[in-house]
Protein backbone atom coordinates (compact mmCIF):
# COMPACT_ATOMS: atom_id res chain seq x y z
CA UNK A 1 87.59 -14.48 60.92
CA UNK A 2 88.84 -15.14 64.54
CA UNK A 3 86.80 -16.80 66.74
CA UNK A 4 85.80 -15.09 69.96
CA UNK A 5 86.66 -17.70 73.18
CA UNK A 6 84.14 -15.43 75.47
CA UNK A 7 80.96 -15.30 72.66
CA UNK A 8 81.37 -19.34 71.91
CA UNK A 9 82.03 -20.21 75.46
CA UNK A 10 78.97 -18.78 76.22
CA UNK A 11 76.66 -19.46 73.58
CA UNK A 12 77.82 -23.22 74.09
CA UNK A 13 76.72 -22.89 78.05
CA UNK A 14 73.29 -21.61 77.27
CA UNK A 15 72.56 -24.13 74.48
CA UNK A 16 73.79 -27.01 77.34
CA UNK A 17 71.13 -25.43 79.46
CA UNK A 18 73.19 -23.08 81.47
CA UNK A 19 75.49 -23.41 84.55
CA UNK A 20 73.28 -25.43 86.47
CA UNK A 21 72.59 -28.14 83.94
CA UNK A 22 76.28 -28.96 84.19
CA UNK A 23 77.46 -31.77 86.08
CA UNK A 24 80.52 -32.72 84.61
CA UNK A 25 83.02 -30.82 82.35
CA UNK A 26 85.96 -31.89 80.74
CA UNK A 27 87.59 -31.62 77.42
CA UNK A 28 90.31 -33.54 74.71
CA UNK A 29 92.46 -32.56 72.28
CA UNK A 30 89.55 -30.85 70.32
CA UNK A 31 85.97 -31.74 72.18
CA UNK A 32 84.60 -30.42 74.94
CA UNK A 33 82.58 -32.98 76.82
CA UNK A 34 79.57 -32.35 79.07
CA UNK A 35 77.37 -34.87 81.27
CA UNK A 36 74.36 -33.12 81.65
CA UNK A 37 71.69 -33.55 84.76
CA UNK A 38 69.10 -33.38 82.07
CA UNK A 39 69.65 -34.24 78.54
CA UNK A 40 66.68 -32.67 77.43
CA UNK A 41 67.76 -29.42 77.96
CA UNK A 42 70.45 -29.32 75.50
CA UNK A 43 70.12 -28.00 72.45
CA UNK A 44 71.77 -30.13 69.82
CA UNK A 45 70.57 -28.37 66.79
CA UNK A 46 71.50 -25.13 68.26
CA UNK A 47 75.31 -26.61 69.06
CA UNK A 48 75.47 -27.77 65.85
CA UNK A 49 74.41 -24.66 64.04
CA UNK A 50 76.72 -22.31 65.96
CA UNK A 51 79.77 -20.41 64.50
CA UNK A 52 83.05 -21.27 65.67
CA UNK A 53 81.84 -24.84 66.63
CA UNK A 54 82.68 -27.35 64.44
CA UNK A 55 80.29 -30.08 65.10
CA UNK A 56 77.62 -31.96 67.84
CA UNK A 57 77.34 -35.59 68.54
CA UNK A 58 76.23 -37.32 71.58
CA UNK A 59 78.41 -40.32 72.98
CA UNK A 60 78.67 -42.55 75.96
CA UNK A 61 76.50 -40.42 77.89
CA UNK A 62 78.88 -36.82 77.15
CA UNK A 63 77.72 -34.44 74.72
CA UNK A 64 80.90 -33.73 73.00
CA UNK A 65 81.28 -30.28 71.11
CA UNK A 66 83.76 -29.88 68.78
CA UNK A 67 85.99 -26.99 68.86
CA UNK A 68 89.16 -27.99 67.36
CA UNK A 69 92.90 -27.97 68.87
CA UNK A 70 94.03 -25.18 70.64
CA UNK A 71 90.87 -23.28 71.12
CA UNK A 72 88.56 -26.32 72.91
CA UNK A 73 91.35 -25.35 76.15
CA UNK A 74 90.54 -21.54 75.73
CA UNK A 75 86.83 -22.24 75.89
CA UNK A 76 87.07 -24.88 78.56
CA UNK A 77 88.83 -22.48 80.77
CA UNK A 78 85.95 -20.09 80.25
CA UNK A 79 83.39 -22.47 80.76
CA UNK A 80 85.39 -24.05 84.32
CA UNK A 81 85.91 -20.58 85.61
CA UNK A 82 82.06 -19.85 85.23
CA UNK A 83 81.02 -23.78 86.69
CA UNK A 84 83.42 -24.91 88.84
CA UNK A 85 82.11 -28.43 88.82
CA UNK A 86 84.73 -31.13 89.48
CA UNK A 87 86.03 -32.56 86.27
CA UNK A 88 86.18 -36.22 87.16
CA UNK A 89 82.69 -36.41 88.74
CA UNK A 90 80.67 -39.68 88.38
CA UNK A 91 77.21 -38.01 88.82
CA UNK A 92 74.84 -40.61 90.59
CA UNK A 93 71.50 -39.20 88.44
CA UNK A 94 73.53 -40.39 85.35
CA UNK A 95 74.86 -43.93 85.95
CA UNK A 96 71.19 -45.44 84.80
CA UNK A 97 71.96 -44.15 81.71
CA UNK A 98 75.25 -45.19 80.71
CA UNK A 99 75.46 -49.04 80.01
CA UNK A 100 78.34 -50.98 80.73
CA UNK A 101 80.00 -51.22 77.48
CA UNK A 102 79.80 -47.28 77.47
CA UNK A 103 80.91 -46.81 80.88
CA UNK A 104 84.25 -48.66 80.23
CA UNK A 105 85.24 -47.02 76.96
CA UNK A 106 84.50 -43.59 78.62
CA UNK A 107 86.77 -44.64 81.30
CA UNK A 108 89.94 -45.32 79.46
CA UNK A 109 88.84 -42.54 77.42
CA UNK A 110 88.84 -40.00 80.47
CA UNK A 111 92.28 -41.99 82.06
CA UNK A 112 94.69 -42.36 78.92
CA UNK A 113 93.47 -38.69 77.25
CA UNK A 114 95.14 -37.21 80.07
CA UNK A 115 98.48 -38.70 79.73
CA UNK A 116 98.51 -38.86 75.70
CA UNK A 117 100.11 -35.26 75.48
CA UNK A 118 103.30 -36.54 77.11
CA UNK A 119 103.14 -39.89 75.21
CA UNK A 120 103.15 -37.74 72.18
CA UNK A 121 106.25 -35.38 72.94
CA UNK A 122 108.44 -38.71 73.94
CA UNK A 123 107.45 -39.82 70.37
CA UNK A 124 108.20 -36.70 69.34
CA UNK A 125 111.61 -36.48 71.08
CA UNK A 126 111.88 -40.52 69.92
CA UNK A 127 110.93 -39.01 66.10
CA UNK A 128 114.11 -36.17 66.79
CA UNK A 129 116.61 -38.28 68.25
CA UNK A 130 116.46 -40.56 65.19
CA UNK A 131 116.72 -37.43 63.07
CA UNK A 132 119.90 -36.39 64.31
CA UNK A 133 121.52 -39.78 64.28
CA UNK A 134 120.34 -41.52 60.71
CA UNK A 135 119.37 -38.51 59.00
CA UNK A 136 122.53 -35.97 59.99
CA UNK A 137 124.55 -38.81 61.06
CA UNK A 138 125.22 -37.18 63.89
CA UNK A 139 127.41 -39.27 66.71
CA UNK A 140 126.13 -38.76 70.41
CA UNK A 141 128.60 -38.91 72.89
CA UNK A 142 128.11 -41.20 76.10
CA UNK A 143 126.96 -38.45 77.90
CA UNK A 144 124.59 -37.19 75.48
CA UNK A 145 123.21 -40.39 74.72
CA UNK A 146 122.50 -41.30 78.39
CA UNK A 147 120.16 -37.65 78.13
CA UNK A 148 118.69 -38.26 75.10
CA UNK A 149 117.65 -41.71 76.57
CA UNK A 150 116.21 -39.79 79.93
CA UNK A 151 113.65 -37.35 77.90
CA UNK A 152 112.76 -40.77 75.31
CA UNK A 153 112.65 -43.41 78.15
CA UNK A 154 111.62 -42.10 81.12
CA UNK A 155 107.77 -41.88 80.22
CA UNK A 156 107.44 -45.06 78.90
CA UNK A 157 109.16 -46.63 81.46
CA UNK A 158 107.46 -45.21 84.48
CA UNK A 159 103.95 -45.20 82.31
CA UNK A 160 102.13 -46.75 85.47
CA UNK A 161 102.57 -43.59 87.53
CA UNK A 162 101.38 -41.66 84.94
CA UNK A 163 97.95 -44.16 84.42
CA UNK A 164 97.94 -44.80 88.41
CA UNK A 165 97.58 -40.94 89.03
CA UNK A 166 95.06 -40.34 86.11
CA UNK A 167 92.92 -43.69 87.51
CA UNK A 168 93.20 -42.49 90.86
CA UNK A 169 91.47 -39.18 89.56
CA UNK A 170 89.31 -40.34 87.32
CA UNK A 171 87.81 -43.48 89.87
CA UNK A 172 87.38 -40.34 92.59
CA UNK A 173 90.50 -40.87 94.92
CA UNK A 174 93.33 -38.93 96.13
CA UNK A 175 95.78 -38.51 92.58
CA UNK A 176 99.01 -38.24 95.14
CA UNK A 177 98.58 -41.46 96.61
CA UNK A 178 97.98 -42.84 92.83
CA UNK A 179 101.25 -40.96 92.16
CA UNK A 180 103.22 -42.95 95.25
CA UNK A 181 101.68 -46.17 94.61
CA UNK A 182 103.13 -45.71 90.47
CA UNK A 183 106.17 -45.17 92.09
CA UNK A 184 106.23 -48.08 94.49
CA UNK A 185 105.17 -50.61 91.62
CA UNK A 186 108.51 -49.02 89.36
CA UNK A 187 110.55 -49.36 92.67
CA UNK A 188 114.52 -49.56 91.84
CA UNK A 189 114.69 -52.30 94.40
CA UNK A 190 112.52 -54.37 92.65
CA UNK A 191 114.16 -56.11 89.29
CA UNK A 192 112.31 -54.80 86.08
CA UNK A 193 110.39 -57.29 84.46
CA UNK A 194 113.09 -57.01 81.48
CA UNK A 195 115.94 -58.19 83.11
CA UNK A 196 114.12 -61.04 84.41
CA UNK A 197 112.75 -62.28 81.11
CA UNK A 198 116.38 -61.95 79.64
CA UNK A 199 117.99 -63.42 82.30
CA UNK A 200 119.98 -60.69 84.07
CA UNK A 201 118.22 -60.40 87.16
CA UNK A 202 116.16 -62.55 89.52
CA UNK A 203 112.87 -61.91 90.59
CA UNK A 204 111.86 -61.71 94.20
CA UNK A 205 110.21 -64.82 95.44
CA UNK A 206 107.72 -64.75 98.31
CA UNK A 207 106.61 -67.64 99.69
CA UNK A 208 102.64 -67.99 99.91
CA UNK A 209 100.17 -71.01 100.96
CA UNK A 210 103.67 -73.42 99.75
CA UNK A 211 104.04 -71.51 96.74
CA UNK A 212 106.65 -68.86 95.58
CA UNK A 213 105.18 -65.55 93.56
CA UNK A 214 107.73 -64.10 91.62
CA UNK A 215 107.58 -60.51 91.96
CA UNK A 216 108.89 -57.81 89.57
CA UNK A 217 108.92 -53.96 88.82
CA UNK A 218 105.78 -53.54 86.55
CA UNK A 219 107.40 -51.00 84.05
CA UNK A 220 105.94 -49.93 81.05
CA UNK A 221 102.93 -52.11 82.49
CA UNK A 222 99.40 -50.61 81.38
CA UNK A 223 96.80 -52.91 82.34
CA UNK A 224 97.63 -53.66 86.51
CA UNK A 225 98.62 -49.92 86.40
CA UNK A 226 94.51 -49.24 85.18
CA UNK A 227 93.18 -52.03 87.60
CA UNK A 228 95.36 -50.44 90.36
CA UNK A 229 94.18 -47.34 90.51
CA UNK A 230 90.97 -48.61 90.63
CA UNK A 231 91.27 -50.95 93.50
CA UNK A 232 92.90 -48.31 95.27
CA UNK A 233 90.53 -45.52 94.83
CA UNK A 234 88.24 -48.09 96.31
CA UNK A 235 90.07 -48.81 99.19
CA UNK A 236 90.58 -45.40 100.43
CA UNK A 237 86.82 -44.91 100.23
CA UNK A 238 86.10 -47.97 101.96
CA UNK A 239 88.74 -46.71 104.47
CA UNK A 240 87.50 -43.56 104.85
CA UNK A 241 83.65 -45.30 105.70
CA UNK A 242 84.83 -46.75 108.84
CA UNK A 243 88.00 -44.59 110.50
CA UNK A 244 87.16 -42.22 112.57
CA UNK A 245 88.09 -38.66 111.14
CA UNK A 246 90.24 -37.45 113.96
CA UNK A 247 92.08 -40.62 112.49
CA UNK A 248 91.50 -40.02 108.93
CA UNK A 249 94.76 -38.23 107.94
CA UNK A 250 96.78 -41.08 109.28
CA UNK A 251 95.19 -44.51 108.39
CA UNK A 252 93.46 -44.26 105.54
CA UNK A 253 96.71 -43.37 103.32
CA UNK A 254 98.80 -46.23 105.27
CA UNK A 255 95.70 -48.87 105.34
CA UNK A 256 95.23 -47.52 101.30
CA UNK A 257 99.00 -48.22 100.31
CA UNK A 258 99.92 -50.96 102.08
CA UNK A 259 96.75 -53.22 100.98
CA UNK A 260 97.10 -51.87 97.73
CA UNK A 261 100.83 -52.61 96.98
CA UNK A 262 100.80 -56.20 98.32
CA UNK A 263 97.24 -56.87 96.45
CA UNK A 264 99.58 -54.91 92.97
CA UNK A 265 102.67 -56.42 93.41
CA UNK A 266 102.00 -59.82 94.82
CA UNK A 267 98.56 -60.88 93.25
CA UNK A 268 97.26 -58.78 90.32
CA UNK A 269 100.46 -57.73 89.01
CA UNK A 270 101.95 -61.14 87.75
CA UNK A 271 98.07 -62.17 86.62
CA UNK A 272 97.61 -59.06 84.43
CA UNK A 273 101.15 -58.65 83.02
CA UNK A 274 100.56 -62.49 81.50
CA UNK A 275 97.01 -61.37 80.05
CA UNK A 276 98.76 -57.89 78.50
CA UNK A 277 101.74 -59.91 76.85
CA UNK A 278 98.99 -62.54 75.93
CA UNK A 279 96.91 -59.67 74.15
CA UNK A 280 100.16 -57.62 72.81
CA UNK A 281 100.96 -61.10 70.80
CA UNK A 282 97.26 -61.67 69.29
CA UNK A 283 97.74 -58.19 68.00
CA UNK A 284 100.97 -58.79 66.64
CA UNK A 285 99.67 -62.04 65.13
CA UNK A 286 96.77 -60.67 63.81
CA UNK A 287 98.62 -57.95 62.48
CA UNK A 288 100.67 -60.63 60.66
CA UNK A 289 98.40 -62.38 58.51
CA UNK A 290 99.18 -62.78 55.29
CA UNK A 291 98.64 -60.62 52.47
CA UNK A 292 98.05 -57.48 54.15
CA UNK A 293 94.59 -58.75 55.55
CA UNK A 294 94.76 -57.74 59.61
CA UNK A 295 95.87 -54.12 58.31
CA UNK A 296 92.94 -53.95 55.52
CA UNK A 297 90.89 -55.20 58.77
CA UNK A 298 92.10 -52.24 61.09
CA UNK A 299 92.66 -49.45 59.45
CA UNK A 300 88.72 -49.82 57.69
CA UNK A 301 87.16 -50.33 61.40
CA UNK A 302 89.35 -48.23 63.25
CA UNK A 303 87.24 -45.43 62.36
CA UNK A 304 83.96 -46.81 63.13
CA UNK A 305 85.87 -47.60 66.84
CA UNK A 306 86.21 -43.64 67.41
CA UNK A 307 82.96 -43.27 66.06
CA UNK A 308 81.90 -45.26 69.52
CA UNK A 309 84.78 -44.06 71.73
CA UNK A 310 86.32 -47.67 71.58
CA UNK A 311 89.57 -46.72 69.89
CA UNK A 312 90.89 -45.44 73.51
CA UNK A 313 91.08 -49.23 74.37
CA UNK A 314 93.99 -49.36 71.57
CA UNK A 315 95.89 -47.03 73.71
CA UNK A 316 97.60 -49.83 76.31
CA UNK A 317 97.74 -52.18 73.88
CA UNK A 318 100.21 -49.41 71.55
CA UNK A 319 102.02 -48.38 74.30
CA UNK A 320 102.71 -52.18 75.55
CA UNK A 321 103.61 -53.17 71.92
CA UNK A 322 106.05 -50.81 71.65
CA UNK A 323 107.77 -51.20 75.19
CA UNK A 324 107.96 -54.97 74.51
CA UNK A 325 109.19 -54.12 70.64
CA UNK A 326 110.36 -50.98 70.49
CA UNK A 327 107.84 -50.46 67.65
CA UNK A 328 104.19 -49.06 67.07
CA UNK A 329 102.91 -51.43 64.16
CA UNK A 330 99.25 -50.04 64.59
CA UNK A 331 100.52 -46.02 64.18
CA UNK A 332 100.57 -46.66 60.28
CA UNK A 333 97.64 -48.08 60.16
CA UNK A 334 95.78 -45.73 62.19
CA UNK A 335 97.67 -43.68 59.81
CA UNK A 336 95.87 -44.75 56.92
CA UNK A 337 92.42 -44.31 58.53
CA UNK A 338 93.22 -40.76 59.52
CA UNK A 339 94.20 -40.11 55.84
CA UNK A 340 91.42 -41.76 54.13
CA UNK A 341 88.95 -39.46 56.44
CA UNK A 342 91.08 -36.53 55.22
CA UNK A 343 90.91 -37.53 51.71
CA UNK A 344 86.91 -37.55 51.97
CA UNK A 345 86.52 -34.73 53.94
CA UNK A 346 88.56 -32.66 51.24
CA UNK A 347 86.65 -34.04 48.60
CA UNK A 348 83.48 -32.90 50.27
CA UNK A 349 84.68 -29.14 50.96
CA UNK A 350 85.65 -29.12 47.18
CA UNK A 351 82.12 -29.75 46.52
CA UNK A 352 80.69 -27.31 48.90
CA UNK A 353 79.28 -24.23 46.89
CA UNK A 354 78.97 -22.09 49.78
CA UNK A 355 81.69 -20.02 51.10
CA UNK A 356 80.64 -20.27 54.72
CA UNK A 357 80.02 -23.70 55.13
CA UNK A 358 83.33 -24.52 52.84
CA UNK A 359 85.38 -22.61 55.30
CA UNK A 360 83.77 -24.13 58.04
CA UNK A 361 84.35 -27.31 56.95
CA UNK A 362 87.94 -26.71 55.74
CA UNK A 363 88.87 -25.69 59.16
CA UNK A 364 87.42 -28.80 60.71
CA UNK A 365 89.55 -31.11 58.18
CA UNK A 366 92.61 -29.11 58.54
CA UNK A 367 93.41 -30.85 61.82
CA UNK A 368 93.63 -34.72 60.45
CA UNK A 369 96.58 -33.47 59.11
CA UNK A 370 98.40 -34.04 62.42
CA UNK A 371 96.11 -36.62 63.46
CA UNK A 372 93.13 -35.44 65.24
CA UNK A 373 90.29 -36.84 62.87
CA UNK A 374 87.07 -36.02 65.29
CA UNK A 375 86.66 -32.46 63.48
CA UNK A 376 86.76 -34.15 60.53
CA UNK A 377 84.78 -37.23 60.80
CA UNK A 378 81.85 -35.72 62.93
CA UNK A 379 81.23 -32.27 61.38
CA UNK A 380 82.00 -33.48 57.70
CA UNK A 381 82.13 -37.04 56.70
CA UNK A 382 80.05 -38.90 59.30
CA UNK A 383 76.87 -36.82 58.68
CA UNK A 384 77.09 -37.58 54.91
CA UNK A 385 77.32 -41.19 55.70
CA UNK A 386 78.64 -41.96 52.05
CA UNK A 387 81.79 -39.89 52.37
CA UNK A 388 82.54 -41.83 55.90
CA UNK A 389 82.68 -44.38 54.50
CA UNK A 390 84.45 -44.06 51.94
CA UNK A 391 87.18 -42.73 53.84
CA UNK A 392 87.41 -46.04 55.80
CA UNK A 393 88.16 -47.74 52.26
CA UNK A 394 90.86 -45.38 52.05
CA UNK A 395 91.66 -46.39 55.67
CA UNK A 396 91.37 -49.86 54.84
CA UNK A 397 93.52 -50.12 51.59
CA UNK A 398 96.11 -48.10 53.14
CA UNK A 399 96.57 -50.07 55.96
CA UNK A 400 96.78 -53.47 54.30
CA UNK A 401 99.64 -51.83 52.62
CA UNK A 402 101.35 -50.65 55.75
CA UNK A 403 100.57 -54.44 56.96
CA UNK A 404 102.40 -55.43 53.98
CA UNK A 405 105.26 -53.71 54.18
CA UNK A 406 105.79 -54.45 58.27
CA UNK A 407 106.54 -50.87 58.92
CA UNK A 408 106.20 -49.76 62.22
CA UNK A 409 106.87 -46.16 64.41
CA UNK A 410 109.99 -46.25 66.66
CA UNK A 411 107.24 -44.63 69.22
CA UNK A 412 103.17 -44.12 69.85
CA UNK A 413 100.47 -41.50 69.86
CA UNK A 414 102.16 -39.40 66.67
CA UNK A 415 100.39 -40.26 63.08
CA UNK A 416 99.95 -38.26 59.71
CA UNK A 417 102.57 -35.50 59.96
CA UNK A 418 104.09 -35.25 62.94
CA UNK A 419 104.14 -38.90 62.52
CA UNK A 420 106.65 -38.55 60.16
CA UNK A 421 109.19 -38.32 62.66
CA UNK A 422 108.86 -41.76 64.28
CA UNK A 423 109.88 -42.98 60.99
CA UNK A 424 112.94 -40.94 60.10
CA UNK A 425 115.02 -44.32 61.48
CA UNK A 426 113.52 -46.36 59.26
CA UNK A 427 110.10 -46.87 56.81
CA UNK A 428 109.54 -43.15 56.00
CA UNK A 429 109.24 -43.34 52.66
CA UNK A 430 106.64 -46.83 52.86
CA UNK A 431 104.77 -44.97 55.69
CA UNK A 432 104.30 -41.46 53.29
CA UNK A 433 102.99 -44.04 50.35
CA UNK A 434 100.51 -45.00 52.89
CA UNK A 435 99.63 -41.65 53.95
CA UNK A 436 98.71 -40.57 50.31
CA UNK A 437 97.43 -43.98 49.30
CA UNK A 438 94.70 -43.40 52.12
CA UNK A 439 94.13 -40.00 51.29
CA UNK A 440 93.90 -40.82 47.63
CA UNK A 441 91.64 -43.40 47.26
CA UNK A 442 88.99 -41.88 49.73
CA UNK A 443 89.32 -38.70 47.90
CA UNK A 444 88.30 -40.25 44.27
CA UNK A 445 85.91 -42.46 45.53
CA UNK A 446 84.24 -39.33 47.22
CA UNK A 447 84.46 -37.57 44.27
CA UNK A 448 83.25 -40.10 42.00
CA UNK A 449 80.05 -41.26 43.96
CA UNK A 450 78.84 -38.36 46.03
CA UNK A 451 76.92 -35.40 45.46
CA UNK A 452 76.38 -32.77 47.81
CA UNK A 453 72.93 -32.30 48.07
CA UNK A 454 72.94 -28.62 47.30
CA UNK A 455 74.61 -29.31 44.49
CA UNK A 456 72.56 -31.63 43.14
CA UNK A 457 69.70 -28.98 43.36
CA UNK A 458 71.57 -26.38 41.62
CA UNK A 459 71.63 -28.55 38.73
């Protein structure tokens, strides 16, 4: 049966404890996630227990309810239209009781979930492109290959706008002038960072205290894009503290830019690019150790990463691998976690003797299929504990497989089936053997040592 937007939407809002207990509202791909000004008042049994919600679970200081893909947006715009509270928000009442370590993964969470949509369709597009030409054989001409390149390219390359203007939101300043300072640390005028490491361009030297800083275009640059928006978000509010508001309009975007791009360009950029490549090649080393061992490693804790938000701190590291490679090596084993949560969670709903909770459940496995796993993990396998972690076997046998074999996605933020198209030039048929090898095992070791409870009984 159809679920009813208007009925959920506001059965969720009384069981948060209403409008008013609502200071911050935002959703993902398939949550919706709520600060609350009191935690008490929320109901978690009653979110957990109510149809057309998939699960409850309580995280970095959000109570996250899952909804699935699709219909999380419909009920979010519900929910916004009746609480118009602003969705990037840092509520003061709230910061005592977030700790650090949950404060940062929430962050990257609430920065990079923005721009993964458009990560996804370049991957996509990536996925299509190599379709065309090594599945079809089909020969682009000049001009079509210089388009295809403009809809495949153009997001990676001019990432830090995308992470400036999502950091700029997120830290509580002005998203445009996150948008303009992206733009000025991608500036044409400047020599990308590429041609300088190969040799084809020269970087711009300015002199400082006796010394000359190289500086470069940061493209496809993650980590000063992150630290940049917050420094600038901080300067404009600084700014704004001490010029006088008939004055406002005018200095604080020129005193917010200017200090900004110099501190960017000149000092944090050239610092943070050497600690990304740095952490890009431990990955890639790591990922290389023999025998399959850094994949068995990643895709068994992966899962236990989203279960504390942490796997959004993969995200830069991904997209920086695969602008400095041209290839995702941690998308198959992701992959292989996703799969082996899958395989559980199917195992479980084939268990399931009732016809309302198997549906339920069904429909909150269905999406780990194209890689959201949340639905899965929190409404089926994680509450069973057993089943979890089985499914991170799966995960983990799968990916030291996938480390094995050295396959890797000619793009990021695709897995399970829609992955399938980052592989079409190359490792499709290693990275579908992984897929099912996840799957698999997780779904006969579920079925071999669990019991549903209920089941039990009825014996």
């Amino acid at each position: 049966m159809a679920r009813d937007a208007n009925v959920v939407a506001n059965t969720v809002m009384a069981l948060l404890g209403g409008e008013a207990n609502i200071a911050q509202l935002n959703h993902c791909a398939t949550r919706l996630r709520v600060v609350a000004k009191d935690d008490t008042k929320v109901d978690a049994e009653g979110l957990s227990a109510t149809e057309g919600v998939h699960g409850y679970f309580f995280q970095n200081g959000q109570h996250q309810v899952i909804l699935g893909t699709g219909f999380v947006g419909k009920v979010f715009a519900i929910m916004k239209g009746n609480n118009p509270t602003e969705e990037t928000a840092q509520p003061e009442e709230k910061k005592d009781k977030v700790s650090t370590f949950q404060a940062v993964t929430r962050t990257f969470s609430d920065i990079f979930v923005a721009i993964i949509p458009a990560l996804v369709a370049t991957g996509l597009l990536m996925g299509l492109r190599g379709l065309l030409v090594n599945g079809f054989g089909v020969e682009l001409s000049p001009q079509l290959n210089i388009l295809s390149q403009v809809l495949t390219d153009t997001a990676f390359i001019f990432i830090p706008v995308l992470v400036t203007w999502s950091a700029m939101r997120v830290f509580g300043g002005n998203p445009v002038l996150g948008i303009v300072l992206g733009l000025m640390l991608v500036a044409p005028q400047l020599a990308s960072k590429w041609d300088v490491a190969f040799g084809n361009a020269e970087a711009l030297m300015i002199p400082f205290m006796g010394f000359d800083i190289a500086v470069t275009g940061l493209q496809s640059s993650i980590l000063p894009a992150v630290f940049m928006g917050w420094f600038t978000a901080m300067v404009e509010r600084t700014s704004r503290k001490y010029v006088p508001e008939v004055l406002d309009l005018i200095l604080t975007p020129f005193i917010t830019l200017l200090v900004s791009l110099i501190a960017g360009l000149v000092f944090v950029g050239p610092i943070l690019l050497g600690v990304e490549k740095l952490i890009t090649e431990a990955v890639l080393y790591f990922l290389q150790i023999p025998y399959g061992i850094g994949g068995l490693i990643y895709g068994g804790a992966i899962q236990f990463m989203a279960v504390t938000g942490m796997h959004h701190t993969i995200v830069p590291i991904t997209i920086a691998m695969v602008t400095d490679t041209g290839f995702d090596f941690i998308n198959p084993l992701g992959t292989a976690a996703i799969a082996g949560q899958f395989g559980a969670a199917m195992a479980v709903v084939t268990m399931q003797t009732n016809k309302v909770k198997r549906s339920g459940m069904f429909g909150a496995t269905l999406p780990a299929l194209f890689g959201i796993t949340e639905p899965a993990m929190f409404a089926v396998t994680l509450p069973r504990v057993k089943p979890f972690l089985y499914g991170c076997v799966g995960g983990a046998i799968g990916g030291c497989i996938g480390a094995i074999a050295g396959i890797g996605s000619a793009g990021t933020g695709a897995t399970m089936l829609p992955g399938i198209l980052l592989y079409l030039g190359g490792g499709l048929g290693m990275y579908i053997v992984v897929m099912l090898i996840g799957a698999i095992t997780a779904f006969a070791l579920t079925k071999l040592f669990y019991k549903e409870p209920e089941t039990l009984a009825s014996k």
